[in-house]
Protein backbone atom coordinates (compact mmCIF):
# COMPACT_ATOMS: atom_id res chain seq x y z
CA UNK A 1 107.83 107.78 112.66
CA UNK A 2 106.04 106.72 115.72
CA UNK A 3 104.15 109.88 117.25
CA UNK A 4 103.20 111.01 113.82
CA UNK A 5 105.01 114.45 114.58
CA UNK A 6 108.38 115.13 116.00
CA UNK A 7 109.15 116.59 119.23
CA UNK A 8 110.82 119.08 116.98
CA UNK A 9 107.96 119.01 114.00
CA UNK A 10 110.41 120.92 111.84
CA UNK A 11 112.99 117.97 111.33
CA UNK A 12 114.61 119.33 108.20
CA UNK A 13 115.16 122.58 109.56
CA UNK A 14 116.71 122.53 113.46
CA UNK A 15 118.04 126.03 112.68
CA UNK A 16 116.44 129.50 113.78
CA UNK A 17 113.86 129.62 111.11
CA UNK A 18 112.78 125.96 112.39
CA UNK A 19 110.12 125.67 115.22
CA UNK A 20 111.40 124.92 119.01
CA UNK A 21 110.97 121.64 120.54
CA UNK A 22 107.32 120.93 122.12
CA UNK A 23 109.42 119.36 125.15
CA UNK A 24 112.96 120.55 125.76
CA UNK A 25 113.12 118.37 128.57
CA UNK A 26 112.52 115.29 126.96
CA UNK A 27 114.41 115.86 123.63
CA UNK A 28 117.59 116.10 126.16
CA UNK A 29 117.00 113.10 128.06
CA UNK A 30 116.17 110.93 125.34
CA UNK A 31 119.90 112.34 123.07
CA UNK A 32 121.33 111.45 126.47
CA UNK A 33 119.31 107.61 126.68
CA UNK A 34 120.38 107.01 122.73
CA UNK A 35 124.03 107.49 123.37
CA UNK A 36 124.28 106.13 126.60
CA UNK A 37 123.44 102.79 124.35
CA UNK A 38 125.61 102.35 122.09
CA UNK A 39 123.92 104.49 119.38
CA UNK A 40 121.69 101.46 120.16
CA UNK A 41 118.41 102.32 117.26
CA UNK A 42 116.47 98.97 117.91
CA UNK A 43 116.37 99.84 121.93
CA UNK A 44 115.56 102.71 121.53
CA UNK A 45 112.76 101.76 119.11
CA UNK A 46 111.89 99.33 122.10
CA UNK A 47 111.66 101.82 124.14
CA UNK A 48 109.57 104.05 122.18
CA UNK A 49 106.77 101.73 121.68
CA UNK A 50 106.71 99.83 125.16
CA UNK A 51 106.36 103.23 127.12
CA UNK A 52 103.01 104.54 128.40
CA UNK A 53 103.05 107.50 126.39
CA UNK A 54 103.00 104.84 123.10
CA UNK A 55 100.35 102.96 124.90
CA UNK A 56 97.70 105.28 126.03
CA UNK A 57 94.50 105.05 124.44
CA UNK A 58 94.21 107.19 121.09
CA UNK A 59 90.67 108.51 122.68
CA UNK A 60 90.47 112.84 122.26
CA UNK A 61 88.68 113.53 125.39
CA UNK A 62 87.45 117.09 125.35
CA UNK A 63 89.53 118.17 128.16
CA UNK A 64 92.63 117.14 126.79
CA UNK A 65 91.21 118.60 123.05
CA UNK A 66 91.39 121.93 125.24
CA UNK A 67 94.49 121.55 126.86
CA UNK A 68 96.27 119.94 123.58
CA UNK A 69 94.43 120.42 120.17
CA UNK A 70 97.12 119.13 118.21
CA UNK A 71 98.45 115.92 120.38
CA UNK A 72 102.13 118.35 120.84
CA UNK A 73 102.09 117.52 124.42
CA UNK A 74 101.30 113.89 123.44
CA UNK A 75 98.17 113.98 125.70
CA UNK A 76 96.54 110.90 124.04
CA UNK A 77 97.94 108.05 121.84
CA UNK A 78 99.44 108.73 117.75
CA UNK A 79 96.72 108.48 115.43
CA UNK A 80 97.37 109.16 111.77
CA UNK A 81 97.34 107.94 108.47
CA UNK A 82 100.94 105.41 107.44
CA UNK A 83 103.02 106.44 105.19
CA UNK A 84 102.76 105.56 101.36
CA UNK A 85 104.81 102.49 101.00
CA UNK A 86 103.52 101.20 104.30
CA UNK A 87 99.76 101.46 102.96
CA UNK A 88 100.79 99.30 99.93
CA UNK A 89 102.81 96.84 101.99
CA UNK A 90 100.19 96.50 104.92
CA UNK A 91 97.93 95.46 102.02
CA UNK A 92 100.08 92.90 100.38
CA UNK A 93 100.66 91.42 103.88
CA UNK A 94 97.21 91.71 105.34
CA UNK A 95 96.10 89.66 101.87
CA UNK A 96 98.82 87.33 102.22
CA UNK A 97 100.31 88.01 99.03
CA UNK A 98 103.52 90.09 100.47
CA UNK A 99 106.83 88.57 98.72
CA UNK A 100 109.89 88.56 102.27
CA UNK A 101 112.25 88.31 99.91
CA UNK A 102 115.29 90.13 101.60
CA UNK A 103 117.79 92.08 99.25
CA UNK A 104 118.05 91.97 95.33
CA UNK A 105 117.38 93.99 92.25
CA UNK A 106 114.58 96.53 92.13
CA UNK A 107 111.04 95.20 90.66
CA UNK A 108 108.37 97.01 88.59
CA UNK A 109 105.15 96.49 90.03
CA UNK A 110 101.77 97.93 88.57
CA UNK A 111 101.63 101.28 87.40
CA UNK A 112 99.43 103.32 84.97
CA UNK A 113 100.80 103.40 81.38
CA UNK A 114 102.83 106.07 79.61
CA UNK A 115 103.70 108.03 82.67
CA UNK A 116 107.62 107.66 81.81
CA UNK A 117 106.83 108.51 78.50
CA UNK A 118 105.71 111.62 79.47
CA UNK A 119 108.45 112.93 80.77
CA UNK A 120 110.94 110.86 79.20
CA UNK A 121 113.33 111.88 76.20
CA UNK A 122 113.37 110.15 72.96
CA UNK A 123 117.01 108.10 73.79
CA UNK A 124 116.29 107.84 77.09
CA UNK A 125 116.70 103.90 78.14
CA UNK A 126 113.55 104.48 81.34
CA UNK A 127 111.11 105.90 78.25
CA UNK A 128 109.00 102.66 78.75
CA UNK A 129 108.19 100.79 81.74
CA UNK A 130 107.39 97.07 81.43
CA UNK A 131 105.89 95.13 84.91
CA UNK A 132 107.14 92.17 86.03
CA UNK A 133 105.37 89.51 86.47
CA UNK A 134 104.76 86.17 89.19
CA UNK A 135 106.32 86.51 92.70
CA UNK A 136 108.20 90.14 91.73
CA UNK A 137 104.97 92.18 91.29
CA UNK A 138 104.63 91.62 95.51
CA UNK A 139 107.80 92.74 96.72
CA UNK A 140 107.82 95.64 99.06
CA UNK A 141 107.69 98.95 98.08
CA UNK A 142 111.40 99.44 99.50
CA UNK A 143 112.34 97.54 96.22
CA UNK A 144 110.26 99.32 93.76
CA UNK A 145 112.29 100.45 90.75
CA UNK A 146 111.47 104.74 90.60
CA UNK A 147 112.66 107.01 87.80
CA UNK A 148 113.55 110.55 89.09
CA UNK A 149 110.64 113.47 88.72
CA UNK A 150 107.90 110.28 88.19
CA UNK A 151 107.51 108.36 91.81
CA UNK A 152 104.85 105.58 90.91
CA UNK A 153 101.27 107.15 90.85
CA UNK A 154 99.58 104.66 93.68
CA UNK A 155 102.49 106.14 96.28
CA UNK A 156 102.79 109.94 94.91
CA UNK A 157 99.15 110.37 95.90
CA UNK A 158 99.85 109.49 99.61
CA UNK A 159 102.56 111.94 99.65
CA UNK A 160 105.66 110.15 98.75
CA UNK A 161 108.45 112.03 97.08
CA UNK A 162 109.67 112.96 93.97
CA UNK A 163 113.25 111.56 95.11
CA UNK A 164 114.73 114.74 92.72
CA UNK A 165 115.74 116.23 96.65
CA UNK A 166 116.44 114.82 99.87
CA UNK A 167 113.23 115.25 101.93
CA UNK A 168 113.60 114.75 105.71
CA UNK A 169 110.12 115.38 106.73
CA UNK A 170 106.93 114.23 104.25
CA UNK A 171 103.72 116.09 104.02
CA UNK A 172 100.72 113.91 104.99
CA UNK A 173 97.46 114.43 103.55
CA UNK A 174 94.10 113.39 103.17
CA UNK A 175 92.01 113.39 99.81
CA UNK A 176 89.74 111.65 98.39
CA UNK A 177 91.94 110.06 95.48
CA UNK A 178 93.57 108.32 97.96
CA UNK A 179 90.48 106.15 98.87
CA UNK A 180 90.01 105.59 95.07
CA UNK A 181 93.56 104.13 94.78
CA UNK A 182 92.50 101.45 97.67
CA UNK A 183 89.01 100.69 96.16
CA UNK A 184 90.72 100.60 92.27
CA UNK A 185 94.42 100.04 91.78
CA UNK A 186 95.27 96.82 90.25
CA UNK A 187 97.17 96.05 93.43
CA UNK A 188 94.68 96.83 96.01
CA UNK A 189 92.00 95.08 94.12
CA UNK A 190 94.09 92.38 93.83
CA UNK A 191 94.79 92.21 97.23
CA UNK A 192 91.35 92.47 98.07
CA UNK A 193 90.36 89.20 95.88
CA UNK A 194 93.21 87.47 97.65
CA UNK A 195 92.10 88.18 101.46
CA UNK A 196 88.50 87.23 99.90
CA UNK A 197 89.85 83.95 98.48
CA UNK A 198 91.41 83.00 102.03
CA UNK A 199 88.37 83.69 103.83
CA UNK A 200 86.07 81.53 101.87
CA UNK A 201 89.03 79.22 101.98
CA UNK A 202 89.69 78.83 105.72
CA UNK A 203 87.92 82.01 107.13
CA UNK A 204 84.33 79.66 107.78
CA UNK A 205 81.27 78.52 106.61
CA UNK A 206 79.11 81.72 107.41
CA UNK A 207 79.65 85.13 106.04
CA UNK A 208 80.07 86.33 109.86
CA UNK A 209 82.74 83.91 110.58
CA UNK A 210 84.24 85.29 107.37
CA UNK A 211 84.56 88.50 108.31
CA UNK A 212 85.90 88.12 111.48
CA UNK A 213 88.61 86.52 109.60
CA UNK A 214 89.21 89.60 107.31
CA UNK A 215 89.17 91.50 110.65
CA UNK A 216 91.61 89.84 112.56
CA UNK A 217 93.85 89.78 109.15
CA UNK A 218 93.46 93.69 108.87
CA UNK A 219 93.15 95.19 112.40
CA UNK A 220 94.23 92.14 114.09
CA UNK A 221 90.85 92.21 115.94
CA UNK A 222 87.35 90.96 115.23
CA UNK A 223 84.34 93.87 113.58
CA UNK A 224 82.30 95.04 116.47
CA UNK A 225 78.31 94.58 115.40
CA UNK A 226 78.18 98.16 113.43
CA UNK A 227 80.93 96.91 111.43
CA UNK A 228 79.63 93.83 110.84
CA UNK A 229 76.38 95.41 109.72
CA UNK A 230 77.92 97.29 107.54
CA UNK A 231 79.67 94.71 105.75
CA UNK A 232 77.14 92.48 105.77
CA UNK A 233 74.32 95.17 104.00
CA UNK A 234 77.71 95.87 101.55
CA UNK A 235 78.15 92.19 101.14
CA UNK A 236 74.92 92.08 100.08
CA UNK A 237 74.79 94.26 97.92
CA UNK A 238 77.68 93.41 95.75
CA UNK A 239 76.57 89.98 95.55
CA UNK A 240 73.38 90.87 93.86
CA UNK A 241 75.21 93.32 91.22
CA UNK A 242 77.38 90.52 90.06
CA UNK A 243 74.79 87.82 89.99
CA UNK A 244 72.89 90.64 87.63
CA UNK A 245 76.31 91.16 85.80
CA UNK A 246 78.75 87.64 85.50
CA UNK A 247 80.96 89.24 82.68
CA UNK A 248 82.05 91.80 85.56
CA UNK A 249 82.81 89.32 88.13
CA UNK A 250 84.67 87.32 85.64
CA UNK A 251 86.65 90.35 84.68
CA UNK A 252 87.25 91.18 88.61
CA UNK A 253 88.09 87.33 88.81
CA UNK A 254 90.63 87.85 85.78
């Protein structure tokens, strides 16, 4: 959860088909540290992500490229893409939309029509799926409602699971579909028109002041000058299109 990769990578198979620990050494100790605590999981979260392994700058140097291709050794700092229901709630929070509601019934949140119907059979009482609506549509993903065999499409395409078997370890991909869910799901788009509302809100009077607002909300730290070029020349660019086109801006505004 926090390197990316486990000291054993095979986590769902510790057996001898499964792959031996990268550092034997290490594994022991920190069994040893955990129980030692209590069974204590928030110290030894603590510990995890205050130590200088954590830390150390994500940079791939070529020597330590040579020396440790695949970060095993943990050479360099974790660098890899969140899991699915993180990407969805980073967005609702980063956009200020996120619902903290602790506890509860599950919600329906967006999701493509007639993929329950699909699969579903005729009496089955999950055949349709309805959204919610107001405050429930931005609860976290923990609290999405799933129906076995269907996971919701935004989350399947970063890898989540089917739920129809316990899986211990997830594979973690990278594909192009995945940007198009962040530039075109309802939710991300929505998301996007909410950051963009707060920063002409209270983000400044200059589009540069603006997005150093959407930077600090998103990597909690300002664009450098290529980023800011880039947005800017993007910015740009979008304004023209819908100046040319006000029936799509009033349909992104909808």
């Amino acid at each position: 959860e926090i390197f990316g990769t486990g000291i054993v990578r095979t986590a769902e198979d510790f057996g001898s088909q499964g792959e031996l620990p990268s550092n034997q050494a290490l594994l022991d100790w920190m069994a040893v540290e955990f129980r030692e605590s209590g069974w204590d999981i928030k110290k030894f979260f603590r510990m995890l992500v205050t130590s200088a392994t954590y830390r150390q700058s994500a940079v791939a140097t070529p020597e330590k490229l040579k020396a440790d291709p695949e970060n095993r050794l943990l050479s360099r700092g974790p660098r890899f893409r969140m899991d699915a229901e993180m990407v969805r709630d980073y967005a609702l929070a980063a956009s200020g939309l996120l619902n903290p509601q602790i506890g509860g019934p599950s919600v329906k949140t967006y999701q493509p029509p007639g993929l329950w119907e699909a699969v579903a059979m005729n009496e089955s009482n999950t055949r349709y799926y309805k959204a919610d609506t107001g405050e429930k549509l931005y609860r976290r993903s923990l609290y999405w409602f799933w129906k076995r065999s269907v996971p919701p499409a935004s989350l399947d395409i970063f890898n989540a699971p089917t739920r129809e078997i316990c899986t211990v370890r997830r594979e973690r991909t990278n594909t192009p579909l995945q940007a198009l869910v962040t530039m075109n799901d309802t939710q991300f788009v929505e998301a996007a028109r909410h950051l963009a509302q707060r920063a002409l809100k209270g983000g400044g009077s200059t589009p540069e002041q603006r997005f150093e607002f959407v930077g600090e909300q998103l990597l909690a730290r300002p664009f450098d000058q290529r980023e800011v070029k880039v947005l800017s020349g993007e910015w740009h660019d979008f304004l023209n299109y819908y100046d040319a086109n006000p029936q799509d801006a009033k349909k992104l505004l909808a």
